[in-house]
PDB file of N, CA and C in Angstrom:
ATOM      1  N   UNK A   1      42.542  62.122 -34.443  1.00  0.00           N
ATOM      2  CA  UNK A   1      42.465  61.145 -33.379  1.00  0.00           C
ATOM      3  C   UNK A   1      43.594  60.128 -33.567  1.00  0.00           C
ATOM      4  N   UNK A   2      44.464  59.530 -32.466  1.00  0.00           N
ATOM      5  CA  UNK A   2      44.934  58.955 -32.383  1.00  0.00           C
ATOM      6  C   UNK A   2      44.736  57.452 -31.790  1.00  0.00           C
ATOM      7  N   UNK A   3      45.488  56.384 -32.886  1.00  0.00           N
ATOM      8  CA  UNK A   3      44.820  55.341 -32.653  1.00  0.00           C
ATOM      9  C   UNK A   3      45.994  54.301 -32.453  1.00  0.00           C
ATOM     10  N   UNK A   4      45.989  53.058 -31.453  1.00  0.00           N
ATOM     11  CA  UNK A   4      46.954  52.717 -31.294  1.00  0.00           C
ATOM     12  C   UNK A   4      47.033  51.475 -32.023  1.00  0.00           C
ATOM     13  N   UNK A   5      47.624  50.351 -31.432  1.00  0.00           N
ATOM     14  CA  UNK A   5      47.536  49.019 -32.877  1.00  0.00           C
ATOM     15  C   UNK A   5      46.243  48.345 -33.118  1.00  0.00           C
ATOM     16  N   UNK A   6      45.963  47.835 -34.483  1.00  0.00           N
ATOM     17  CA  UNK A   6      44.374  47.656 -34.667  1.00  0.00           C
ATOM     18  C   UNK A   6      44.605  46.433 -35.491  1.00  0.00           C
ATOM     19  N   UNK A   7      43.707  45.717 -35.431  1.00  0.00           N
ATOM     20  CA  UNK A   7      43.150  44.398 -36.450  1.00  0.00           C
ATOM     21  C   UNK A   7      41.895  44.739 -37.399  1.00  0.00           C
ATOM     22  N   UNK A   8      42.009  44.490 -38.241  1.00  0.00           N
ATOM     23  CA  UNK A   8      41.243  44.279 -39.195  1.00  0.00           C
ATOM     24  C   UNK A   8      39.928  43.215 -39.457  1.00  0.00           C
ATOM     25  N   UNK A   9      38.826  43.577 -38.643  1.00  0.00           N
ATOM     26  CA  UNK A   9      37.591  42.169 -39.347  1.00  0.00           C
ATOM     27  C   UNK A   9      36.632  42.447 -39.811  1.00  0.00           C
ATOM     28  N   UNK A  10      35.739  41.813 -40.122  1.00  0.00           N
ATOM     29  CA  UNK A  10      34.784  41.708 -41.261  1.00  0.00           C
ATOM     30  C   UNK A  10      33.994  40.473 -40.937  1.00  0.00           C
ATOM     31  N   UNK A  11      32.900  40.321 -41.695  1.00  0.00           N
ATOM     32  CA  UNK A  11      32.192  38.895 -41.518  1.00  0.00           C
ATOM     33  C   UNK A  11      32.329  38.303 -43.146  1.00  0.00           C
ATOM     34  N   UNK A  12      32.162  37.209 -42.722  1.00  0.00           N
ATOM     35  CA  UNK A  12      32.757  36.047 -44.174  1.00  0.00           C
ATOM     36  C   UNK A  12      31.097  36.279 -45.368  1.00  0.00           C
ATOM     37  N   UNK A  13      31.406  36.884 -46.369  1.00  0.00           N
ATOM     38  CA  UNK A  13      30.198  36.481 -46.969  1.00  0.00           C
ATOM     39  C   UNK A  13      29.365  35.717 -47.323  1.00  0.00           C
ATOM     40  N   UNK A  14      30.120  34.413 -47.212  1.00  0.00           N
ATOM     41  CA  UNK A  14      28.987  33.348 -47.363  1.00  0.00           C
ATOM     42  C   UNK A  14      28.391  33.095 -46.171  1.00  0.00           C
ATOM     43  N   UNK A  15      29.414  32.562 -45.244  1.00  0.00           N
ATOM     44  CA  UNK A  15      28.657  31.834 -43.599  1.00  0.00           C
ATOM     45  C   UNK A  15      28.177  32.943 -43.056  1.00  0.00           C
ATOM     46  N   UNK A  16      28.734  34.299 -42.976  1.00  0.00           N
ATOM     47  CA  UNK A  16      28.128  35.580 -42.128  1.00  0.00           C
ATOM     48  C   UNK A  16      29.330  35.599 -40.724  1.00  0.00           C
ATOM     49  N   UNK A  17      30.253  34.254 -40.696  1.00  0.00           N
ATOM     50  CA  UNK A  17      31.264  34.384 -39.746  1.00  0.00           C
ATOM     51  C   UNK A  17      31.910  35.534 -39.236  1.00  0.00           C
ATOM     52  N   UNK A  18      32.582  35.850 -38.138  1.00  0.00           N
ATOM     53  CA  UNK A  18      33.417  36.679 -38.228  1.00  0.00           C
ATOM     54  C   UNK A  18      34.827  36.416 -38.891  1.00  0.00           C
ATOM     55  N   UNK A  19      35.173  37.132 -39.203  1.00  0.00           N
ATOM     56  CA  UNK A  19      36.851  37.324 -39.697  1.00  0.00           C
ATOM     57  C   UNK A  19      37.595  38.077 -39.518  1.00  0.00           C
ATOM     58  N   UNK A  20      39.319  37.452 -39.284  1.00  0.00           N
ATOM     59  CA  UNK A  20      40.267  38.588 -38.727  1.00  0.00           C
ATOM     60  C   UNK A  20      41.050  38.436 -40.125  1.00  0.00           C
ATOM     61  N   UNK A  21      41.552  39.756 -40.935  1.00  0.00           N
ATOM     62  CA  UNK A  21      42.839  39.333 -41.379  1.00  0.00           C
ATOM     63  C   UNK A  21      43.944  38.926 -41.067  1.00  0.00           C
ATOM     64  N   UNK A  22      44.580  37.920 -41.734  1.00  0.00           N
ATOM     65  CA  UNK A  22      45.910  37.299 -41.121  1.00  0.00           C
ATOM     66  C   UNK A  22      47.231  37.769 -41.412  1.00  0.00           C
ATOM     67  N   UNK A  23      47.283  38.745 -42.229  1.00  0.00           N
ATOM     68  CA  UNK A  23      48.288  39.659 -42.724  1.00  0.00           C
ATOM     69  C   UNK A  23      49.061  39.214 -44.379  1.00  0.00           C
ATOM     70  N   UNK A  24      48.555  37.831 -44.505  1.00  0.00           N
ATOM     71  CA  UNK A  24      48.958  37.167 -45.496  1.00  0.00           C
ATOM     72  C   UNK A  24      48.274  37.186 -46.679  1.00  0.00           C
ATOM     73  N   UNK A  25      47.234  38.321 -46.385  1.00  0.00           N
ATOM     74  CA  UNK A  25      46.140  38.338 -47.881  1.00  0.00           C
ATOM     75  C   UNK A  25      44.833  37.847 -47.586  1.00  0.00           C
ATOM     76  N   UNK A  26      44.793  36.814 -46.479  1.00  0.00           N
ATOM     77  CA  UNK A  26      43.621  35.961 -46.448  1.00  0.00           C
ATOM     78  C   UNK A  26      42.866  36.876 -45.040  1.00  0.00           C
ATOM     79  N   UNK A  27      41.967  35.606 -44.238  1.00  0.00           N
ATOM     80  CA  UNK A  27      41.380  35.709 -43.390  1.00  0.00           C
ATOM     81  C   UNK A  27      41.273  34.760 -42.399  1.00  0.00           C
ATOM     82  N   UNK A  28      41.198  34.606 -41.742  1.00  0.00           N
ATOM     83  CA  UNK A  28      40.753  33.511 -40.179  1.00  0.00           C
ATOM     84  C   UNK A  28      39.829  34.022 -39.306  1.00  0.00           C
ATOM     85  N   UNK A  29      38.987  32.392 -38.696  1.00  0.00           N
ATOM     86  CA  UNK A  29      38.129  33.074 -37.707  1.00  0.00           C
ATOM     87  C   UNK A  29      38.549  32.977 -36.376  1.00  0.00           C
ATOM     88  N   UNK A  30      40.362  32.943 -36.327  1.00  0.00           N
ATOM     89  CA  UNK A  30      40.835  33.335 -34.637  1.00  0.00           C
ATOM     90  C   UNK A  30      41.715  34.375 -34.890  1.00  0.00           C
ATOM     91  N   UNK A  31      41.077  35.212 -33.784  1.00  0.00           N
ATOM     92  CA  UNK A  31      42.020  36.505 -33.513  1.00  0.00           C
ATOM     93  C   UNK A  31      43.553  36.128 -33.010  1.00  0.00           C
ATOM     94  N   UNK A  32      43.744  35.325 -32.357  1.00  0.00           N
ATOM     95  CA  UNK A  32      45.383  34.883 -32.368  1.00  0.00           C
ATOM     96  C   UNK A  32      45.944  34.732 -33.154  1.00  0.00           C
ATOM     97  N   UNK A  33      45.583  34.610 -34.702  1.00  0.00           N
ATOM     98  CA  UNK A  33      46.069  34.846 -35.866  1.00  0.00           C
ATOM     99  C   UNK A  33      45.888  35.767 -36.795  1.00  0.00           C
ATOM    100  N   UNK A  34      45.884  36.627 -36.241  1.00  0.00           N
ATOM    101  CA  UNK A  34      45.304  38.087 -36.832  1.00  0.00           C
ATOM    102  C   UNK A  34      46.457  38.745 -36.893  1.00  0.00           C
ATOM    103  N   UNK A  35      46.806  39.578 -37.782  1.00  0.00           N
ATOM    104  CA  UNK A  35      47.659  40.558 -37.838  1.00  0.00           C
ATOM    105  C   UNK A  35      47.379  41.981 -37.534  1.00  0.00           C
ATOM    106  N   UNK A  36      48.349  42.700 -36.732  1.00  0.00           N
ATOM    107  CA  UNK A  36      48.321  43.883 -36.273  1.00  0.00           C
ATOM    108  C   UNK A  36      49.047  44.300 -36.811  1.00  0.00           C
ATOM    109  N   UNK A  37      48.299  45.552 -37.238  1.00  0.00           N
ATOM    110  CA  UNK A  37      48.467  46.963 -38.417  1.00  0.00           C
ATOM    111  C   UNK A  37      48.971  48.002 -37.758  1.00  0.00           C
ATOM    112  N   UNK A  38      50.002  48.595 -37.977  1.00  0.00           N
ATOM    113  CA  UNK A  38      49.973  49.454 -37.267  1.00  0.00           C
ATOM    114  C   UNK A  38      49.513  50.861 -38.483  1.00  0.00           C
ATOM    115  N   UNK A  39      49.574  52.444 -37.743  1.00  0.00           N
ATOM    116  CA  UNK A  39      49.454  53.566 -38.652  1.00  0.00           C
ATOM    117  C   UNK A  39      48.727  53.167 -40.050  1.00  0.00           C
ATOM    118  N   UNK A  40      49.471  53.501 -41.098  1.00  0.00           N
ATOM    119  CA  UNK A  40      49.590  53.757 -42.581  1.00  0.00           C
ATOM    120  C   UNK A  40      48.985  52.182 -42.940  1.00  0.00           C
ATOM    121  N   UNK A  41      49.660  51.621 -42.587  1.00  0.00           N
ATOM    122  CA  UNK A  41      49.702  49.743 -43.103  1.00  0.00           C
ATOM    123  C   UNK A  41      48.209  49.582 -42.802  1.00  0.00           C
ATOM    124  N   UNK A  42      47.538  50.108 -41.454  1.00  0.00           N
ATOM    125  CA  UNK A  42      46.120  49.718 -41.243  1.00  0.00           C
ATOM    126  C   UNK A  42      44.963  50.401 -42.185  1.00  0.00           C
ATOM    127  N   UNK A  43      45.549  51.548 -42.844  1.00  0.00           N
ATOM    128  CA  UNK A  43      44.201  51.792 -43.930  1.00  0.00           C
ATOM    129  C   UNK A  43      44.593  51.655 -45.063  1.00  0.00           C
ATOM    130  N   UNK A  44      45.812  50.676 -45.546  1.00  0.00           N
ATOM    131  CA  UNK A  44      46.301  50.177 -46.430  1.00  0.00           C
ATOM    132  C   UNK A  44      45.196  48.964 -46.921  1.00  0.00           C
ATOM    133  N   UNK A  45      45.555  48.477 -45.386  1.00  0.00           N
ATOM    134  CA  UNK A  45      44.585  46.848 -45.393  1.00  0.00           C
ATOM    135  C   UNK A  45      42.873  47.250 -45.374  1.00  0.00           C
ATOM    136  N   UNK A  46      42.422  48.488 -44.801  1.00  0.00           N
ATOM    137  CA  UNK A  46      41.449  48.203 -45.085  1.00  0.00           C
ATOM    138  C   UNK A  46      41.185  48.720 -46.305  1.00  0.00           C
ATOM    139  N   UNK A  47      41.280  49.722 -47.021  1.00  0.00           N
ATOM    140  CA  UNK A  47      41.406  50.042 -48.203  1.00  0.00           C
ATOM    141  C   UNK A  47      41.075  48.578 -49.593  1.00  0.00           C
ATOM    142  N   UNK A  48      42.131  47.443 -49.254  1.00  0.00           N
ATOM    143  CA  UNK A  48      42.320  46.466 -49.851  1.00  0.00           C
ATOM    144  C   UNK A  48      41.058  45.312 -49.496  1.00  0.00           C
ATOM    145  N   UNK A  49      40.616  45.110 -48.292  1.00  0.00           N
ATOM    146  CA  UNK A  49      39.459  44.518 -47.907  1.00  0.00           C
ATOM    147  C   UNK A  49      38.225  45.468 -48.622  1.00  0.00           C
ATOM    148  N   UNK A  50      38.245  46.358 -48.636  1.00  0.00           N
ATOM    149  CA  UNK A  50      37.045  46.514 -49.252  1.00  0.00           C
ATOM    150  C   UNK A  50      37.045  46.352 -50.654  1.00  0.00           C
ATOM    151  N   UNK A  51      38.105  46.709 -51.366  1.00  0.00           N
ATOM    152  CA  UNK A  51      38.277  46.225 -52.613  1.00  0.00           C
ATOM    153  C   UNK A  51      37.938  44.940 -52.554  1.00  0.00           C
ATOM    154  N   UNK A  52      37.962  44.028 -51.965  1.00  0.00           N
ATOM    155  CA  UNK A  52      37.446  42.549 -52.312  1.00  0.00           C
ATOM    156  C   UNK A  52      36.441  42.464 -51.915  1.00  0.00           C
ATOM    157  N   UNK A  53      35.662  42.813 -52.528  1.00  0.00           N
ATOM    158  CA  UNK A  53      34.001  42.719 -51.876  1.00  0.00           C
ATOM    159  C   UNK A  53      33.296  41.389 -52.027  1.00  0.00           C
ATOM    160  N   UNK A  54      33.971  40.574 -53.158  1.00  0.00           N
ATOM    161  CA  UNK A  54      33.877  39.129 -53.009  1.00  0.00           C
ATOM    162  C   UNK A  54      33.796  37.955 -51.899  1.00  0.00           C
ATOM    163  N   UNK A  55      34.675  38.330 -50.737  1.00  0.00           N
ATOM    164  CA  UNK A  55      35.180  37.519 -49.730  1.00  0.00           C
ATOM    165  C   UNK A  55      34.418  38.066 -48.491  1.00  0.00           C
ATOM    166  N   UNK A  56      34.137  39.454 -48.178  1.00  0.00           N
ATOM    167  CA  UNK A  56      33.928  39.636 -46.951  1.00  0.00           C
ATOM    168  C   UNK A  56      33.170  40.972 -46.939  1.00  0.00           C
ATOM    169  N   UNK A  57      31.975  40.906 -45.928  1.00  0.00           N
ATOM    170  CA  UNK A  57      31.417  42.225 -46.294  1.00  0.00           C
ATOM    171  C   UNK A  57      31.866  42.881 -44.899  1.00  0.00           C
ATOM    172  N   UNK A  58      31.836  44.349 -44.931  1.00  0.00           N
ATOM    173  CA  UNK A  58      31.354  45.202 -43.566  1.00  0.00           C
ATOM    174  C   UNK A  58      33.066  45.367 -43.131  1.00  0.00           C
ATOM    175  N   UNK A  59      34.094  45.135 -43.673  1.00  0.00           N
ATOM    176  CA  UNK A  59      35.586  45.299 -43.184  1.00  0.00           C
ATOM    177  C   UNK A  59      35.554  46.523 -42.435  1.00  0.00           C
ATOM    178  N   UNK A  60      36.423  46.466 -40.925  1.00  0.00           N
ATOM    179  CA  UNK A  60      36.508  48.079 -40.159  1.00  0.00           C
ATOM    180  C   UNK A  60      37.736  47.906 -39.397  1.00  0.00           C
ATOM    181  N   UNK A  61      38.193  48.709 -38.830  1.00  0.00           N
ATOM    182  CA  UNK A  61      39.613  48.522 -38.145  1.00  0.00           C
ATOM    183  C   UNK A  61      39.191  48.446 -36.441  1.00  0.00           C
ATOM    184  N   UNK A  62      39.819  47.819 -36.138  1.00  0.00           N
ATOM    185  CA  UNK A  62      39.490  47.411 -34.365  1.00  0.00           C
ATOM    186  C   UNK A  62      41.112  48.059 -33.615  1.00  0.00           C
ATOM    187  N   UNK A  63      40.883  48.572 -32.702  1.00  0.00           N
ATOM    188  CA  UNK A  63      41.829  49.313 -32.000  1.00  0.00           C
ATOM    189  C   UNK A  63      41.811  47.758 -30.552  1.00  0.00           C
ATOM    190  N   UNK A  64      43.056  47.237 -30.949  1.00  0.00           N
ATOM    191  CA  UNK A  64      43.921  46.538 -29.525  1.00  0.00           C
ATOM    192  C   UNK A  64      44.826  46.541 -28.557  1.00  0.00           C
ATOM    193  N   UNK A  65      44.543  46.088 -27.846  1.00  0.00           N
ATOM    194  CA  UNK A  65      45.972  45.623 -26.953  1.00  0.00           C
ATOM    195  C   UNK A  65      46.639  44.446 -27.407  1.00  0.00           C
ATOM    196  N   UNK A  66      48.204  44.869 -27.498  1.00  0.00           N
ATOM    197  CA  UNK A  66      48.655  43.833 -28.562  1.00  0.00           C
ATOM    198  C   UNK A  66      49.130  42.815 -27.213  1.00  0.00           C
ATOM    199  N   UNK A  67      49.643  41.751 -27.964  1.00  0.00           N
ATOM    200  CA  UNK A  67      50.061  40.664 -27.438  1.00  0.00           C
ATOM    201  C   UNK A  67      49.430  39.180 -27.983  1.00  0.00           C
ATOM    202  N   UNK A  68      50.101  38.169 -27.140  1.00  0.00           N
ATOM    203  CA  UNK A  68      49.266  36.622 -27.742  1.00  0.00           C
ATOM    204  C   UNK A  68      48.347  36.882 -26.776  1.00  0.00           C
ATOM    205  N   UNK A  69      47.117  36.303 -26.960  1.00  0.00           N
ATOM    206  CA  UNK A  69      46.951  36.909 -28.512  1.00  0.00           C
ATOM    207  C   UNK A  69      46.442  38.379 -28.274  1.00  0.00           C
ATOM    208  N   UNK A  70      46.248  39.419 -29.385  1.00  0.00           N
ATOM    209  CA  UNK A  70      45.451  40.717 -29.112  1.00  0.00           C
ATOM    210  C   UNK A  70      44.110  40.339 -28.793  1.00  0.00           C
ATOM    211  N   UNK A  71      44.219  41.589 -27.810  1.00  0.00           N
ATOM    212  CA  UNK A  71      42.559  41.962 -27.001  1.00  0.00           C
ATOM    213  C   UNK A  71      41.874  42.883 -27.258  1.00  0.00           C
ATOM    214  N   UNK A  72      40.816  42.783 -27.885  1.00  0.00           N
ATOM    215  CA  UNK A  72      39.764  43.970 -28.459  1.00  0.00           C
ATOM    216  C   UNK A  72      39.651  45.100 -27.467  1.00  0.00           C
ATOM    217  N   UNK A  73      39.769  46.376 -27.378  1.00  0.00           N
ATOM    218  CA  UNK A  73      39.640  47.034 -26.538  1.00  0.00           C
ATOM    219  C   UNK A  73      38.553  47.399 -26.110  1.00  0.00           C
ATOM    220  N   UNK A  74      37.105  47.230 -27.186  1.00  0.00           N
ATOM    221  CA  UNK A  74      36.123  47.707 -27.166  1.00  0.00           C
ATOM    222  C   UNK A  74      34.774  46.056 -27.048  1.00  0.00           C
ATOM    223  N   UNK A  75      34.376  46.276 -25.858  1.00  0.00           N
ATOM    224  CA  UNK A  75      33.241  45.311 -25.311  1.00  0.00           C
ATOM    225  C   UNK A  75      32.848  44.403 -26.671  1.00  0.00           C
ATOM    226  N   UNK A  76      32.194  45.272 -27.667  1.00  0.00           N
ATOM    227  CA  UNK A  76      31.506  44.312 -28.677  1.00  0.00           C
ATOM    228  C   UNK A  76      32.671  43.457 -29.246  1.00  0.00           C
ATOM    229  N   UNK A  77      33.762  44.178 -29.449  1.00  0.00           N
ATOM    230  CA  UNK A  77      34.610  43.462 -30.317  1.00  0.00           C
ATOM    231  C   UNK A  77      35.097  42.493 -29.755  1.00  0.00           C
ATOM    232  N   UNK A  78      35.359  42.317 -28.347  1.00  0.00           N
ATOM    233  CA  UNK A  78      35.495  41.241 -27.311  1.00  0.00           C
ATOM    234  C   UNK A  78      34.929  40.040 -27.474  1.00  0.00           C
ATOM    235  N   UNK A  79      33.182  40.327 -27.521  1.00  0.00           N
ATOM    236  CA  UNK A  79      32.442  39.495 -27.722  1.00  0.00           C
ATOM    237  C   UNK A  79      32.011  38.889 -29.000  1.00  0.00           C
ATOM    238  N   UNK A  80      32.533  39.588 -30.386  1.00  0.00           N
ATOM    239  CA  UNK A  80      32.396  38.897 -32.054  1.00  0.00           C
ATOM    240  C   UNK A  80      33.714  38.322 -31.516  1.00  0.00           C
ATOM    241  N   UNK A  81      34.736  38.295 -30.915  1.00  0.00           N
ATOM    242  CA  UNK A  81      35.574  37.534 -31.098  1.00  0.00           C
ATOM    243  C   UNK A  81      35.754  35.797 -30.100  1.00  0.00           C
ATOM    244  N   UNK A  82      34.573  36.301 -29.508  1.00  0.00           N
ATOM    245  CA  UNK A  82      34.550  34.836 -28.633  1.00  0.00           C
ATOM    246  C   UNK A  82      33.195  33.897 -29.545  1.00  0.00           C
ATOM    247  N   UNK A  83      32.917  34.575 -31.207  1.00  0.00           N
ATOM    248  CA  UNK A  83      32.105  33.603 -31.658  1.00  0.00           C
ATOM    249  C   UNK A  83      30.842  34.214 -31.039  1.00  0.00           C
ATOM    250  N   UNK A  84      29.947  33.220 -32.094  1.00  0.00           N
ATOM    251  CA  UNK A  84      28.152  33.669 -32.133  1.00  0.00           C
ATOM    252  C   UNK A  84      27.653  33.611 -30.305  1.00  0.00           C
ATOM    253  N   UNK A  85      26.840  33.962 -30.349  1.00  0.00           N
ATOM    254  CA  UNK A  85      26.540  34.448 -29.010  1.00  0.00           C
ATOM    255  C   UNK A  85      24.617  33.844 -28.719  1.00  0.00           C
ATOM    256  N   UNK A  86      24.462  33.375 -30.101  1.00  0.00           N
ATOM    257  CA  UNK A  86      23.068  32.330 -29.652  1.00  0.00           C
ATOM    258  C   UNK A  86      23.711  30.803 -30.864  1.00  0.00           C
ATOM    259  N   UNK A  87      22.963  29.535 -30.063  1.00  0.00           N
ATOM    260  CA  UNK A  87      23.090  28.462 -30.791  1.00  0.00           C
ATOM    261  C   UNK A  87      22.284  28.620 -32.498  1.00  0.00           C
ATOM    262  N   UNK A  88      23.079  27.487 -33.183  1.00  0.00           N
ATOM    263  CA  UNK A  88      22.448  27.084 -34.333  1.00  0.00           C
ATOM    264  C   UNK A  88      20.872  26.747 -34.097  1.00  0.00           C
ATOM    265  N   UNK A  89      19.882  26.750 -35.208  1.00  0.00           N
ATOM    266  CA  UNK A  89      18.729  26.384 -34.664  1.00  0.00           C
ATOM    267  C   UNK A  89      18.398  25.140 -34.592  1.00  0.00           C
ATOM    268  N   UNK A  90      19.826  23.950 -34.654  1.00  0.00           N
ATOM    269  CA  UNK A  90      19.838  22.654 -34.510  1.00  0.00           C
ATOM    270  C   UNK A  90      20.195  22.039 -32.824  1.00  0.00           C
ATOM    271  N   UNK A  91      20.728  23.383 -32.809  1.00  0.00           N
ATOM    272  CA  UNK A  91      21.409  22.856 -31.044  1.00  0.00           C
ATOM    273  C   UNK A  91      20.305  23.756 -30.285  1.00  0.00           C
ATOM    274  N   UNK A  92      19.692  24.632 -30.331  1.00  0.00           N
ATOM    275  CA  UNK A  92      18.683  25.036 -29.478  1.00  0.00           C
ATOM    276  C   UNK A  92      17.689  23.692 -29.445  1.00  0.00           C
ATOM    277  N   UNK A  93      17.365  23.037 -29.660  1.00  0.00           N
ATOM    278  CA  UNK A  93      16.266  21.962 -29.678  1.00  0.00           C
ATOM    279  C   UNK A  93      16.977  20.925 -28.408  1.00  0.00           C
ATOM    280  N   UNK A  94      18.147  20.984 -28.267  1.00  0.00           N
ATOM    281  CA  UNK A  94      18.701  19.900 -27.161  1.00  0.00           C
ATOM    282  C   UNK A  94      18.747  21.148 -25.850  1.00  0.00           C
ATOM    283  N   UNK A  95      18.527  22.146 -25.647  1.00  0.00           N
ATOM    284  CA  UNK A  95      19.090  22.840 -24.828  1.00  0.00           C
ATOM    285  C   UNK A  95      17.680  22.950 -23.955  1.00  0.00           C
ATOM    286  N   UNK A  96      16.675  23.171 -24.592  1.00  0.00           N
ATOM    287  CA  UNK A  96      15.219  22.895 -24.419  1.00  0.00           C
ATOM    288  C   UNK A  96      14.844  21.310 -23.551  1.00  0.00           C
TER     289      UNK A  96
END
């Protein structure tokens, strides 16, 4: 199967956040700062994310449309990237 340019995320192990790799070793929780992998380089990186099992659990490769910023091609990934999708259980009490 052929796959075209992809980002790399994961959720943060402590907060449960999402995370993009930034190409610099680390992580961020905006996809506009995400680095796109292409081929070889993308199961390089994930290869290396899972080796750090310290920082981030569940690492997988996301297939995009590149540009500022890349666009998830696939619905869910759309939506981990616009952030949690129900309030804290501090802000549900004002919404009520």
């Amino acid at each position: 199967m052929s796959r075209g340019p992809v980002v790399l995320t994961a959720n943060d192990l402590l907060t449960g956040e999402v995370v993009w790799a930034d190409g610099a070793g680390g992580w961020t929780r905006a996809l506009a700062q995400a680095a796109i992998f292409p081929g070889l380089e993308a199961a390089a990186a994930l290869a290396e994310a899972e080796a750090r099992s310290g920082e981030v659990v569940g690492p997988y490769l996301v297939e995009v449309q590149p540009g500022p910023p890349p666009r998830p091609k696939a619905l869910r990934e759309a939506i981990r990237a616009q952030g949690p999708t129900t309030l804290p259980a501090a802000d549900r009490a004002e919404v009520r």
